[in-house]
PDB file of N, CA and C in Angstrom:
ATOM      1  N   UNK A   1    -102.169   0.637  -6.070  1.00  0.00           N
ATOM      2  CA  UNK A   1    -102.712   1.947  -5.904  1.00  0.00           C
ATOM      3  C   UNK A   1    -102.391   2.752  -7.158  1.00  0.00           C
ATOM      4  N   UNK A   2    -103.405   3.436  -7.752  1.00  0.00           N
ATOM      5  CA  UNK A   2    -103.487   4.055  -9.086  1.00  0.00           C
ATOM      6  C   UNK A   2    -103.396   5.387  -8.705  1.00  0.00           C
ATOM      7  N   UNK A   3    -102.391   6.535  -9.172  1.00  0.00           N
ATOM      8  CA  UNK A   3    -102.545   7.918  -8.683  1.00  0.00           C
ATOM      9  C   UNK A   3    -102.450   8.494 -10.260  1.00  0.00           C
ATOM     10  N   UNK A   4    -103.202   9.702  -9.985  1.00  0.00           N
ATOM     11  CA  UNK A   4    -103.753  10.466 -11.019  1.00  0.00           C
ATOM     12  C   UNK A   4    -102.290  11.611 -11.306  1.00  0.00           C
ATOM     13  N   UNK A   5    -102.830  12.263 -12.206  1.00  0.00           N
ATOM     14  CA  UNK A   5    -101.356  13.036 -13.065  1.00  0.00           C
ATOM     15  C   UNK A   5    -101.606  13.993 -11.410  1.00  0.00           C
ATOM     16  N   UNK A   6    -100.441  14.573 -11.350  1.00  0.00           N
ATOM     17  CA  UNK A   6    -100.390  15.808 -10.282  1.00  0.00           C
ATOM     18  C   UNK A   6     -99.752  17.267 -10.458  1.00  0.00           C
ATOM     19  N   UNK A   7     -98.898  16.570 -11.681  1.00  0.00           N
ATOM     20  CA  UNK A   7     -98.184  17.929 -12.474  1.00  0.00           C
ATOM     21  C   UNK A   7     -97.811  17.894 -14.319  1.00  0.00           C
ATOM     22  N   UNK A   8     -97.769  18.631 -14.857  1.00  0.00           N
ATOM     23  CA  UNK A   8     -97.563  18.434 -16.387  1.00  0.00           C
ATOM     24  C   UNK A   8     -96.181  19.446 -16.656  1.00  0.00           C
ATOM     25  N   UNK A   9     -95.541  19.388 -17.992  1.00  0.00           N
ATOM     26  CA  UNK A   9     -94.414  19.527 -17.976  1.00  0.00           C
ATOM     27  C   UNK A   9     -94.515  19.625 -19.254  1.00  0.00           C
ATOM     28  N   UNK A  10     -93.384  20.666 -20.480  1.00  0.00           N
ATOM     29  CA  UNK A  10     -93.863  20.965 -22.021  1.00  0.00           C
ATOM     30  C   UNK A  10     -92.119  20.702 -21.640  1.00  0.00           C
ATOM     31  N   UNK A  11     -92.080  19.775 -23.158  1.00  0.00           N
ATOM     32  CA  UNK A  11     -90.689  19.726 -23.651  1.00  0.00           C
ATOM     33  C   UNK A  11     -90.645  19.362 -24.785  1.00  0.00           C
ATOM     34  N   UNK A  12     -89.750  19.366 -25.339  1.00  0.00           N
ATOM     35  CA  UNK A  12     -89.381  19.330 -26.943  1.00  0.00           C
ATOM     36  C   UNK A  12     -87.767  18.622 -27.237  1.00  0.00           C
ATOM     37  N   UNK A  13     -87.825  17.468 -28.294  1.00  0.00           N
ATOM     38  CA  UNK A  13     -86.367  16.850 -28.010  1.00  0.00           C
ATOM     39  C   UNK A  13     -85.928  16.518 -27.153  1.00  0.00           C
ATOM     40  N   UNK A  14     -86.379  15.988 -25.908  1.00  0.00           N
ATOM     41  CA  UNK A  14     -86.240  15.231 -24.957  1.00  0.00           C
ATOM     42  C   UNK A  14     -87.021  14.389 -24.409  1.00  0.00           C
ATOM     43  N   UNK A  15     -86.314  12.981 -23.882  1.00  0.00           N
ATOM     44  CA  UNK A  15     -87.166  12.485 -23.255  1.00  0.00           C
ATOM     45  C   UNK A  15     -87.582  12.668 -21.823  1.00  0.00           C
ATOM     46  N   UNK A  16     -88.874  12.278 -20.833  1.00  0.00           N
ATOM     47  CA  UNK A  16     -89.815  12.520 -19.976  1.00  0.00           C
ATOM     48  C   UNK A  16     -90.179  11.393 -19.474  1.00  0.00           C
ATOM     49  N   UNK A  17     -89.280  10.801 -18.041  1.00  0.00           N
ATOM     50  CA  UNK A  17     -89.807   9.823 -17.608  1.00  0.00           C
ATOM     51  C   UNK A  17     -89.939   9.382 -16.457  1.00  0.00           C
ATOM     52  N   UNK A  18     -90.844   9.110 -15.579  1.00  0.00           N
ATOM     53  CA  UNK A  18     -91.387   8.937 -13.970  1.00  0.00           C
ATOM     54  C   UNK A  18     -91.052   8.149 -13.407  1.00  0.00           C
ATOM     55  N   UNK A  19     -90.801   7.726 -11.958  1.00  0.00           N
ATOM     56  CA  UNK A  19     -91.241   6.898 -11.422  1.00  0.00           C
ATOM     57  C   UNK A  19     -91.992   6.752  -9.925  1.00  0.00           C
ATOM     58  N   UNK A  20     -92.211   6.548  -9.258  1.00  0.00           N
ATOM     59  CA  UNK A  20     -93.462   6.355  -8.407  1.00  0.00           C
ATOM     60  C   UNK A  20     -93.166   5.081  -7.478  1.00  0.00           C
ATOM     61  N   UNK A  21     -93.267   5.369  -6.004  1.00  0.00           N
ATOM     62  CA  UNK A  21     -93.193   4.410  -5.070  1.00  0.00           C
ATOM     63  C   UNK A  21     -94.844   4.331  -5.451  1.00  0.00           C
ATOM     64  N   UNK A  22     -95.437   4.730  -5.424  1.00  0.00           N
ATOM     65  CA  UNK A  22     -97.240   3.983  -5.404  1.00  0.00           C
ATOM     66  C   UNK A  22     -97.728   3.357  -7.069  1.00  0.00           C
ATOM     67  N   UNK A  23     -96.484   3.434  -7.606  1.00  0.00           N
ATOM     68  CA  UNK A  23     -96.555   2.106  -8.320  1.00  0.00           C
ATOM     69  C   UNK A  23     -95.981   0.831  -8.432  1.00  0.00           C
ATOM     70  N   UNK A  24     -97.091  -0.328  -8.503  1.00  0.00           N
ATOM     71  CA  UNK A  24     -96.644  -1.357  -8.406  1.00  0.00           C
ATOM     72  C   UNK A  24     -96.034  -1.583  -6.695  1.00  0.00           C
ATOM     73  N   UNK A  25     -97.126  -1.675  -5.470  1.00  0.00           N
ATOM     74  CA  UNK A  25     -97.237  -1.766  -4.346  1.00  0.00           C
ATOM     75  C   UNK A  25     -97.813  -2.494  -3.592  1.00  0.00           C
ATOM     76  N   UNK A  26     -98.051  -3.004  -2.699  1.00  0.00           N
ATOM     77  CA  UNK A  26     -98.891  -3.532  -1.880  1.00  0.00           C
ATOM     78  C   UNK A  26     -98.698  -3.816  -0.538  1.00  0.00           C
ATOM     79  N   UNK A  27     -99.821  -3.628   0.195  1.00  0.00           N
ATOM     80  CA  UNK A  27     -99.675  -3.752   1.893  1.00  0.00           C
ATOM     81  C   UNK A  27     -99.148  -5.590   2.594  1.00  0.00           C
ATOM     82  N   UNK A  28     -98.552  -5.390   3.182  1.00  0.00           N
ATOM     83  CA  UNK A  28     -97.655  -6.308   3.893  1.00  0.00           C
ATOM     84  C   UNK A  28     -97.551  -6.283   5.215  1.00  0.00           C
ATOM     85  N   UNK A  29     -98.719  -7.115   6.412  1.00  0.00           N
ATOM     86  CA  UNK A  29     -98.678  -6.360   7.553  1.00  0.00           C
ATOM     87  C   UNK A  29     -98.925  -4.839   8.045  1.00  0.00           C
ATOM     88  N   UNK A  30     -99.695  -4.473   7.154  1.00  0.00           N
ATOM     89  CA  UNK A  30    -100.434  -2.947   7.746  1.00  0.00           C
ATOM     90  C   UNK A  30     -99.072  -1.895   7.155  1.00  0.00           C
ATOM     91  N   UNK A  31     -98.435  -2.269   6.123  1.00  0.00           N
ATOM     92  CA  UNK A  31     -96.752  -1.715   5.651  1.00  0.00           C
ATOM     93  C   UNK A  31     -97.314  -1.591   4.129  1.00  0.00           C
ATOM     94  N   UNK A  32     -96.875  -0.484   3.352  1.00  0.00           N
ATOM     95  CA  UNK A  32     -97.067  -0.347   2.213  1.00  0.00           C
ATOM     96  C   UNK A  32     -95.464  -0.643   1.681  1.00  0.00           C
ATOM     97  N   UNK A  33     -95.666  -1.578   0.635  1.00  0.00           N
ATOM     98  CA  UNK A  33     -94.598  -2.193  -0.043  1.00  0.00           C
ATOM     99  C   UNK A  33     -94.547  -1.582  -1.430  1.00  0.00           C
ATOM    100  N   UNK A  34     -92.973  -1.290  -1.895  1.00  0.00           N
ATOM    101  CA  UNK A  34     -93.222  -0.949  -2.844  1.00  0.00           C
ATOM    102  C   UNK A  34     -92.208  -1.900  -4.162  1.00  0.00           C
ATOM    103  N   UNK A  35     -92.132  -1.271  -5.134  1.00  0.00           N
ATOM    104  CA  UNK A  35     -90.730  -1.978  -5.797  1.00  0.00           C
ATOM    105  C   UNK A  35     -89.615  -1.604  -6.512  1.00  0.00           C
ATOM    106  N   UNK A  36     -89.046  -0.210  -5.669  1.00  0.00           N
ATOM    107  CA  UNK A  36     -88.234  -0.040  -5.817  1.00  0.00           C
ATOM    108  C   UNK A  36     -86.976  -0.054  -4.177  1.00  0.00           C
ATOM    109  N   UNK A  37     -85.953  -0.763  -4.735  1.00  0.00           N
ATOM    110  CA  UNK A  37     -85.147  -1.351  -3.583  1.00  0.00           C
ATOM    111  C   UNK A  37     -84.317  -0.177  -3.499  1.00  0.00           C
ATOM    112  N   UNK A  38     -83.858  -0.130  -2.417  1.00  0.00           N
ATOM    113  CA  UNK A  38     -82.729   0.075  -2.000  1.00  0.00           C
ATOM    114  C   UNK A  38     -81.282  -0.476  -1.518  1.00  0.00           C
ATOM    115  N   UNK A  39     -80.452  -0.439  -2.763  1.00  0.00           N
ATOM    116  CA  UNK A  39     -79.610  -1.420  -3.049  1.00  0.00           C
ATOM    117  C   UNK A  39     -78.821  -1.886  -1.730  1.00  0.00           C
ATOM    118  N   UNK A  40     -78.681  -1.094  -1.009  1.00  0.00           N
ATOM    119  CA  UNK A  40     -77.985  -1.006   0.437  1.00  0.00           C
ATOM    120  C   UNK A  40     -78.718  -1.952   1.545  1.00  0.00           C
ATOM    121  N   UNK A  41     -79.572  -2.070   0.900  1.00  0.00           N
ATOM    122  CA  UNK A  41     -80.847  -3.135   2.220  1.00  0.00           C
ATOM    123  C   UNK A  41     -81.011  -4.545   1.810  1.00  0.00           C
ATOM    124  N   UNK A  42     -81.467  -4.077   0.210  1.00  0.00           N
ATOM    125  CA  UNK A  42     -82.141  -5.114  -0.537  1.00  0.00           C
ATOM    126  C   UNK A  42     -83.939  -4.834  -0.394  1.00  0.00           C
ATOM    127  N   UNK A  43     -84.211  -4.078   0.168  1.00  0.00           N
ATOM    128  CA  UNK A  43     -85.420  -3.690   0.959  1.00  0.00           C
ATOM    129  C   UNK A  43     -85.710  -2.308   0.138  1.00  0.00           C
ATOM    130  N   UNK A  44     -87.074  -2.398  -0.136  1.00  0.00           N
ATOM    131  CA  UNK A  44     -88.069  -1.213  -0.770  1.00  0.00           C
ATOM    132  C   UNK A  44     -87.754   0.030   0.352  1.00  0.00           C
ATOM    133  N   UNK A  45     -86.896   0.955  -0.739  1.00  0.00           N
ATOM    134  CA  UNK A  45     -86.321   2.416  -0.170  1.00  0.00           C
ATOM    135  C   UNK A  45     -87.482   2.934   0.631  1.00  0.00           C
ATOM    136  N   UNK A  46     -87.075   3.582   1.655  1.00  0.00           N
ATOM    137  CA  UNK A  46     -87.568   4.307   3.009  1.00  0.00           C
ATOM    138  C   UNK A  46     -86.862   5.415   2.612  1.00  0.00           C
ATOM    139  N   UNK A  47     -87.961   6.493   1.612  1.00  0.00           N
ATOM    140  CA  UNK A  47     -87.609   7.826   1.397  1.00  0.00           C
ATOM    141  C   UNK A  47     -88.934   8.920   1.559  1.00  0.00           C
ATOM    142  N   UNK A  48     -88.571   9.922   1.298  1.00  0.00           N
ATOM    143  CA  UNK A  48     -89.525  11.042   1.499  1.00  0.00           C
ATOM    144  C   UNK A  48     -90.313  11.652  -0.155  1.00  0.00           C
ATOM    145  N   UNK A  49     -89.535  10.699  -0.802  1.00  0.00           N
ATOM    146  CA  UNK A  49     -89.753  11.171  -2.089  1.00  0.00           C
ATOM    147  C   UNK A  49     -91.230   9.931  -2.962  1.00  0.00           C
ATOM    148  N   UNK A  50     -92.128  10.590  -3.387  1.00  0.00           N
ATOM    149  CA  UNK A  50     -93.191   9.627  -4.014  1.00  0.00           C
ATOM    150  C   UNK A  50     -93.030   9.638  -5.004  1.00  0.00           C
ATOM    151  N   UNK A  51     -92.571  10.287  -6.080  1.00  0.00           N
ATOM    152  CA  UNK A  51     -92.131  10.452  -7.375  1.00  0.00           C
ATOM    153  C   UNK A  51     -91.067  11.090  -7.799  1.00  0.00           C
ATOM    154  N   UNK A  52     -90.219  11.049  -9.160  1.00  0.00           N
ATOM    155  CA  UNK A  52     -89.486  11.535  -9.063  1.00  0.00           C
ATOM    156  C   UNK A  52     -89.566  11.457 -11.088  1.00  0.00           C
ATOM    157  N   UNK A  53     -89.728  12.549 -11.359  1.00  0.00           N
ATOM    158  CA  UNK A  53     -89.377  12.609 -12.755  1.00  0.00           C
ATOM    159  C   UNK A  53     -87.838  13.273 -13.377  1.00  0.00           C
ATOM    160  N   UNK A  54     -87.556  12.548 -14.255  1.00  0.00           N
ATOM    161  CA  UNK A  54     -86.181  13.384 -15.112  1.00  0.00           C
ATOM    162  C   UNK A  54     -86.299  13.621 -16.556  1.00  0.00           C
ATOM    163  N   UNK A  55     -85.861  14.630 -16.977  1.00  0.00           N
ATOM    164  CA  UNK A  55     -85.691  15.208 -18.083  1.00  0.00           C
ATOM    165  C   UNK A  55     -84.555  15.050 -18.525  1.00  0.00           C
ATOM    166  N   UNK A  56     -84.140  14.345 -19.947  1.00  0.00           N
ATOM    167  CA  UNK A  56     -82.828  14.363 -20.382  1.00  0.00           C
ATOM    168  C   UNK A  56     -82.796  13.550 -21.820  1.00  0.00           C
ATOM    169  N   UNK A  57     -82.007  13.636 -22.304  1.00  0.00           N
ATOM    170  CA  UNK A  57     -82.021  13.007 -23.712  1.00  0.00           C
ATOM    171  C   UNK A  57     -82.404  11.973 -24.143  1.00  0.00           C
ATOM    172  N   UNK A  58     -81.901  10.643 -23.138  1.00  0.00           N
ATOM    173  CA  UNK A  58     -82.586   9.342 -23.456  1.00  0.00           C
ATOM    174  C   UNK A  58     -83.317   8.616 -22.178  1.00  0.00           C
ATOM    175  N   UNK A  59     -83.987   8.173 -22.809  1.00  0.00           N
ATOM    176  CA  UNK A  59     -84.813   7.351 -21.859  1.00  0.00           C
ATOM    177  C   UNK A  59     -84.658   6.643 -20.917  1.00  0.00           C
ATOM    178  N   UNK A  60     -83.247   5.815 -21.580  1.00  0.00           N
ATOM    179  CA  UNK A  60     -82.605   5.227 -20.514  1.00  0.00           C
ATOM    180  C   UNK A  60     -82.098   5.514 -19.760  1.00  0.00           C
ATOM    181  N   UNK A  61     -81.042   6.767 -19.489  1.00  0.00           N
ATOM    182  CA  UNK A  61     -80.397   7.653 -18.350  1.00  0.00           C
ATOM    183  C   UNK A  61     -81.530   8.210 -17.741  1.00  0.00           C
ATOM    184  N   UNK A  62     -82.381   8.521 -18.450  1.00  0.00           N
ATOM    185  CA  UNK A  62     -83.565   9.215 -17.179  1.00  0.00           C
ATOM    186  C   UNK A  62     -84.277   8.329 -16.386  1.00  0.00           C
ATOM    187  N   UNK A  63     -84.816   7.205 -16.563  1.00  0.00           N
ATOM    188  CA  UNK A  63     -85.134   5.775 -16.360  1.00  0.00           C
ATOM    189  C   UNK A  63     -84.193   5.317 -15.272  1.00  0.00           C
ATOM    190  N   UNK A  64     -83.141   5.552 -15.359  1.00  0.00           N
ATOM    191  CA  UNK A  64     -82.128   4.799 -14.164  1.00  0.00           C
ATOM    192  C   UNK A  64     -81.685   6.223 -13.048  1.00  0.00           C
ATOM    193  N   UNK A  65     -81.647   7.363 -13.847  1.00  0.00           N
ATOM    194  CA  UNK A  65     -81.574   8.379 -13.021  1.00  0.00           C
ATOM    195  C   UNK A  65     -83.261   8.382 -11.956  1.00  0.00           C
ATOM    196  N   UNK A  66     -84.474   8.580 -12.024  1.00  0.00           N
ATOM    197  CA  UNK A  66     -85.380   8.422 -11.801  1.00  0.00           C
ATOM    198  C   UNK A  66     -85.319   7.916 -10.470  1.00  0.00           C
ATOM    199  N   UNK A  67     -84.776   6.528 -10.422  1.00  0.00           N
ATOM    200  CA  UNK A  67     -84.574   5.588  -9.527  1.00  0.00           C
ATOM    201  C   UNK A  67     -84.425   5.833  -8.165  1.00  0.00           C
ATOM    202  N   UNK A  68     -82.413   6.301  -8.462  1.00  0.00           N
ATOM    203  CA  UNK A  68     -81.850   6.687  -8.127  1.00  0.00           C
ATOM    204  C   UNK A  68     -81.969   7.903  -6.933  1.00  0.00           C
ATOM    205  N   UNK A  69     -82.548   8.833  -7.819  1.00  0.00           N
ATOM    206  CA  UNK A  69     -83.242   9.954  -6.770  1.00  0.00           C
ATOM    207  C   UNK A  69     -84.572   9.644  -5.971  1.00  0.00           C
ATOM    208  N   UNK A  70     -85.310   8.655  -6.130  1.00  0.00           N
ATOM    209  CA  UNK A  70     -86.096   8.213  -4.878  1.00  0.00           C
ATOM    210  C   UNK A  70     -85.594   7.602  -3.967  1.00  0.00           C
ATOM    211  N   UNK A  71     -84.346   6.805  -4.256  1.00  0.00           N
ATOM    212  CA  UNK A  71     -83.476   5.894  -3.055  1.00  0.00           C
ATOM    213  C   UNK A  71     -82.813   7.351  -2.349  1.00  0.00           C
ATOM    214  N   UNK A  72     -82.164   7.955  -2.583  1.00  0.00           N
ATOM    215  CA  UNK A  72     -81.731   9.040  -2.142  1.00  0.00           C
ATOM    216  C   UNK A  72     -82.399   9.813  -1.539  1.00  0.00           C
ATOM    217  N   UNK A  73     -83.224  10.197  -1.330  1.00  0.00           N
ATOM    218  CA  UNK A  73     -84.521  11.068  -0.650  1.00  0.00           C
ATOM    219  C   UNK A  73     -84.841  12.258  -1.371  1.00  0.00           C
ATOM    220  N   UNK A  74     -85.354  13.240  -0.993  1.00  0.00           N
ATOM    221  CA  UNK A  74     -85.784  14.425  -1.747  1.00  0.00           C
ATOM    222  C   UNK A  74     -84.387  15.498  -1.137  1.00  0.00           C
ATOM    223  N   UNK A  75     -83.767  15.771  -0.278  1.00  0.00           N
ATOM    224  CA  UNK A  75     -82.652  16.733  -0.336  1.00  0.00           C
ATOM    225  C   UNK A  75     -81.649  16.104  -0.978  1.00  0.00           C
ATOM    226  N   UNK A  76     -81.109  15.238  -0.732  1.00  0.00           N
ATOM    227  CA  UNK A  76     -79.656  14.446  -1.649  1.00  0.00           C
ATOM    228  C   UNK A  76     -80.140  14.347  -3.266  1.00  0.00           C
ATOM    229  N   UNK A  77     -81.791  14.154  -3.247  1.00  0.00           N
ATOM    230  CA  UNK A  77     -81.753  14.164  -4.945  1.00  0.00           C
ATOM    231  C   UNK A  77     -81.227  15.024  -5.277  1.00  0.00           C
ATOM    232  N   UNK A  78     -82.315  16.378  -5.186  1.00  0.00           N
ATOM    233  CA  UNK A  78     -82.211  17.470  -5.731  1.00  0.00           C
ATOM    234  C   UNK A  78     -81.182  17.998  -6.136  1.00  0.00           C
ATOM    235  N   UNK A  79     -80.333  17.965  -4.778  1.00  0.00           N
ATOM    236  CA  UNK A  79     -78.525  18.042  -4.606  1.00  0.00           C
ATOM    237  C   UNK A  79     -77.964  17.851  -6.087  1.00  0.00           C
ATOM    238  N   UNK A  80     -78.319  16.123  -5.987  1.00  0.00           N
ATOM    239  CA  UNK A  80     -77.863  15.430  -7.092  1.00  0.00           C
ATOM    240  C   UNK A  80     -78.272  15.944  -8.498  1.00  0.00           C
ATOM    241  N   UNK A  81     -79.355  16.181  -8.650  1.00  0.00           N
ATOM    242  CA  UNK A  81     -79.489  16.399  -9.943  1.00  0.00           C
ATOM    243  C   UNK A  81     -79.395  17.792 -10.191  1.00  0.00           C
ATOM    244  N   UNK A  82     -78.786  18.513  -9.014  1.00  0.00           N
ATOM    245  CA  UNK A  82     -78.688  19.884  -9.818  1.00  0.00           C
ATOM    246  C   UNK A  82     -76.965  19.905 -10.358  1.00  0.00           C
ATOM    247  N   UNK A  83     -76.255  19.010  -9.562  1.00  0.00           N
ATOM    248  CA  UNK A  83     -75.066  18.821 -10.037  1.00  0.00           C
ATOM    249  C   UNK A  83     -74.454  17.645 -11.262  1.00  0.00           C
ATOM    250  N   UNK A  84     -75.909  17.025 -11.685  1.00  0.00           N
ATOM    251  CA  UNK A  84     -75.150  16.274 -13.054  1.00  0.00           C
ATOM    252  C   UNK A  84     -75.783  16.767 -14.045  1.00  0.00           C
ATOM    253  N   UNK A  85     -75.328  17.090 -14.878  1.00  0.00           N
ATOM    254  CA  UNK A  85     -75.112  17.543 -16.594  1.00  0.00           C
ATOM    255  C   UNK A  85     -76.221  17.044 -17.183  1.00  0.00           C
ATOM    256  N   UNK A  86     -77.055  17.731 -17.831  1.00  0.00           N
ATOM    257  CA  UNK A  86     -77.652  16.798 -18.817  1.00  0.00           C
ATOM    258  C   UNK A  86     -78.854  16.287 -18.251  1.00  0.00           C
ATOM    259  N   UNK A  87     -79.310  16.722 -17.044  1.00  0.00           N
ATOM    260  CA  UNK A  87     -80.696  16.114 -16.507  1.00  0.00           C
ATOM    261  C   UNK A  87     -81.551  17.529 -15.722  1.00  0.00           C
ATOM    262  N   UNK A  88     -82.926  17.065 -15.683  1.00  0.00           N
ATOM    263  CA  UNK A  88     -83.472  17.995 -15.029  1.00  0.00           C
ATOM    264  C   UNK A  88     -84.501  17.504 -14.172  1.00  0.00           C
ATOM    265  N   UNK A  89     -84.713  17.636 -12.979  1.00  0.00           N
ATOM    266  CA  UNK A  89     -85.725  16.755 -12.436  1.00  0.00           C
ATOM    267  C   UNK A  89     -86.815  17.598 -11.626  1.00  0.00           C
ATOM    268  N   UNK A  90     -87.841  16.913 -11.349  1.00  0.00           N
ATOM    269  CA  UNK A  90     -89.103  16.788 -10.348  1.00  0.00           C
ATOM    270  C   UNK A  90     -89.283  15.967  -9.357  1.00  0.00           C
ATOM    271  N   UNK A  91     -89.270  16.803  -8.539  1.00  0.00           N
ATOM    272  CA  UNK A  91     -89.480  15.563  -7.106  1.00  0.00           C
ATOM    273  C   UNK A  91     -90.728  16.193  -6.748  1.00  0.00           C
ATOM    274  N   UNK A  92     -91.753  14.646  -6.180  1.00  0.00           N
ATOM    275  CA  UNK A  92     -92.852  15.059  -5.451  1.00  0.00           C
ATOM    276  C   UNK A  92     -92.742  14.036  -3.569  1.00  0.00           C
ATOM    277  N   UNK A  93     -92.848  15.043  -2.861  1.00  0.00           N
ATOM    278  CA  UNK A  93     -92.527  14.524  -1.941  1.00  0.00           C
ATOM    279  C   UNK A  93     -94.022  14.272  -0.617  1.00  0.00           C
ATOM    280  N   UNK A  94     -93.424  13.201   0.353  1.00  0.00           N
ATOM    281  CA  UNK A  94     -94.494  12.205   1.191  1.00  0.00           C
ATOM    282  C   UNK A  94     -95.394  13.445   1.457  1.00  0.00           C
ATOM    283  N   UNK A  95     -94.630  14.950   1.825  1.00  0.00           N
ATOM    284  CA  UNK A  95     -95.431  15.864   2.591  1.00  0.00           C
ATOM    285  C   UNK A  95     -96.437  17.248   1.688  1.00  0.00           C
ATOM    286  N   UNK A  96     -95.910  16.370   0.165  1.00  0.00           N
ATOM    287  CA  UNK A  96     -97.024  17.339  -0.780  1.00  0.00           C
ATOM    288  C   UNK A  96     -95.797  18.551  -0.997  1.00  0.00           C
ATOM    289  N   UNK A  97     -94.846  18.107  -0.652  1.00  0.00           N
ATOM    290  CA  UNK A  97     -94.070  20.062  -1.552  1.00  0.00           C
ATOM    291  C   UNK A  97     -93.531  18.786  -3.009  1.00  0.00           C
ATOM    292  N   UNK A  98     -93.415  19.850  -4.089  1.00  0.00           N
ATOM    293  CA  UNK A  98     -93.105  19.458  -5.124  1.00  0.00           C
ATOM    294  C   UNK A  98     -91.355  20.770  -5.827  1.00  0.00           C
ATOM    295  N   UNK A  99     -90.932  19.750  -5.663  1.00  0.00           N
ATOM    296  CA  UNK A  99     -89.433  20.231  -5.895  1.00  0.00           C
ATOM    297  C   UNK A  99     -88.592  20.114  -6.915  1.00  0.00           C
ATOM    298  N   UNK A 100     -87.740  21.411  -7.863  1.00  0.00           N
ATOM    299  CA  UNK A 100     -87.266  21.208  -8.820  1.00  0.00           C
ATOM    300  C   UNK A 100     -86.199  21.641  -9.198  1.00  0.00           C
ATOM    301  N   UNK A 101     -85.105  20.956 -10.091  1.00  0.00           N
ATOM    302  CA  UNK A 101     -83.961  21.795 -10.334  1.00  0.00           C
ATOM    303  C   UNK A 101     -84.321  23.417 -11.198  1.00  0.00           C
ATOM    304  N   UNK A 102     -83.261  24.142 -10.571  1.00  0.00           N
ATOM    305  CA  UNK A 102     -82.920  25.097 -11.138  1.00  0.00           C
ATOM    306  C   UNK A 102     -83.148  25.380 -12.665  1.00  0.00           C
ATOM    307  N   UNK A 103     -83.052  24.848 -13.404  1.00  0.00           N
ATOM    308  CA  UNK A 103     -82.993  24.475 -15.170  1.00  0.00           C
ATOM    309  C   UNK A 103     -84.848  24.663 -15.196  1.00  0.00           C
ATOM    310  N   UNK A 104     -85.353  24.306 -14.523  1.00  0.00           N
ATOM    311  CA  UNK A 104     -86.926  23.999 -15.069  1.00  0.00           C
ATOM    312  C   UNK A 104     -87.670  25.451 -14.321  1.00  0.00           C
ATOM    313  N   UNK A 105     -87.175  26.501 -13.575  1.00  0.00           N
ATOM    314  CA  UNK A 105     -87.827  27.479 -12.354  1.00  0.00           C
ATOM    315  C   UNK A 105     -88.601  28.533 -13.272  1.00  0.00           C
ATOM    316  N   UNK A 106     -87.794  28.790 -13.982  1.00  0.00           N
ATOM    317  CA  UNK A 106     -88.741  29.699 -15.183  1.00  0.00           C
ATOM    318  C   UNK A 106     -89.451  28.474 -16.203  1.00  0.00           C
ATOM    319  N   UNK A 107     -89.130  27.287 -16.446  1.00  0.00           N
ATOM    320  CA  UNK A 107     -90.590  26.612 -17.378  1.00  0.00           C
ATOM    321  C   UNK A 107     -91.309  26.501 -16.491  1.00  0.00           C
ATOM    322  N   UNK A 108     -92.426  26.008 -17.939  1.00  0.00           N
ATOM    323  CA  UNK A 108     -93.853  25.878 -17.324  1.00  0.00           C
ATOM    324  C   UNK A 108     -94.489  24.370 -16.813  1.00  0.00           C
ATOM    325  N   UNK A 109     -94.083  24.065 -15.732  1.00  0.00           N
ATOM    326  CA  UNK A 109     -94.018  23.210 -14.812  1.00  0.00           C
ATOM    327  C   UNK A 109     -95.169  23.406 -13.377  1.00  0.00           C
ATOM    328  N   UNK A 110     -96.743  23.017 -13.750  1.00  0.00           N
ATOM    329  CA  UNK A 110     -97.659  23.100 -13.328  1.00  0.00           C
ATOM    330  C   UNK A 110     -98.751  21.971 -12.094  1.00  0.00           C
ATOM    331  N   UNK A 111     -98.462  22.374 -11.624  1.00  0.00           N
ATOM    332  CA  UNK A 111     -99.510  21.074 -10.387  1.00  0.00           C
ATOM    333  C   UNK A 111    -100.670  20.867 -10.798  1.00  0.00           C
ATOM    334  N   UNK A 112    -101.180  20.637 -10.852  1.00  0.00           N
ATOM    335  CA  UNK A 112    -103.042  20.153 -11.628  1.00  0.00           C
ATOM    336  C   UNK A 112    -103.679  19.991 -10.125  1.00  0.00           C
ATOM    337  N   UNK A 113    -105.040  20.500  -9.954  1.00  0.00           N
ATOM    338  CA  UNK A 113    -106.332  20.138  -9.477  1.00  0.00           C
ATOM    339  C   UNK A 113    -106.196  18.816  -9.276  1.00  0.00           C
ATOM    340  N   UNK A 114    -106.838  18.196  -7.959  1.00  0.00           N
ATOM    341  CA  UNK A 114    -107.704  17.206  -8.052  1.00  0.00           C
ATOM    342  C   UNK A 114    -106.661  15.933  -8.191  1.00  0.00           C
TER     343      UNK A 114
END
């Protein structure tokens, strides 16, 4: 399943990087599968969260942070990333609210049409 941009984001000197239960998925018994696990199961996380972007210096901490906050759900992320240093995130969640740390409330952090 291919999903279109849903929000855009202006930054400078940092890196910007996503991730997405509706990428890289597929149905399994009438079950949408995805591929990100949940280390605790071994089993594709059962969260509320469909995306989850982070903002932060390298690619790689945002990349593994990313993860992280979709296994966690959308309240424990947020939690989470408003309390570690050095990151800033976007959560888009199963029920369409789109949620963000504190650090990003005054940028310009926009939902798109369509």
């Amino acid at each position: 399943m291919q999903a279109a941009s849903f929000a855009s984001v202006s930054v400078g000197g940092k890196s910007v990087v996503t991730s997405g239960v509706y990428e890289r998925s597929f149905v399994c018994n009438g079950r949408v599968l995805h591929h990100i696990l949940d280390p605790r199961t071994g089993k594709p996380a059962e969260t509320d969260v469909l995306s989850a972007t982070v903002i932060a210096d390298k690619s790689l901490d945002a990349d593994g942070y990313t993860t992280a906050l979709i296994v966690m759900g959308a309240d424990e992320a947020l939690t989470f990333a408003e309390q570690t240093p050095g990151i800033e995130a976007i959560l888009l969640t199963t029920n369409a609210r789109l949620l963000k740390t504190t650090g990003l409330q005054g940028e310009d952090v926009q939902l798109q049409a369509g």
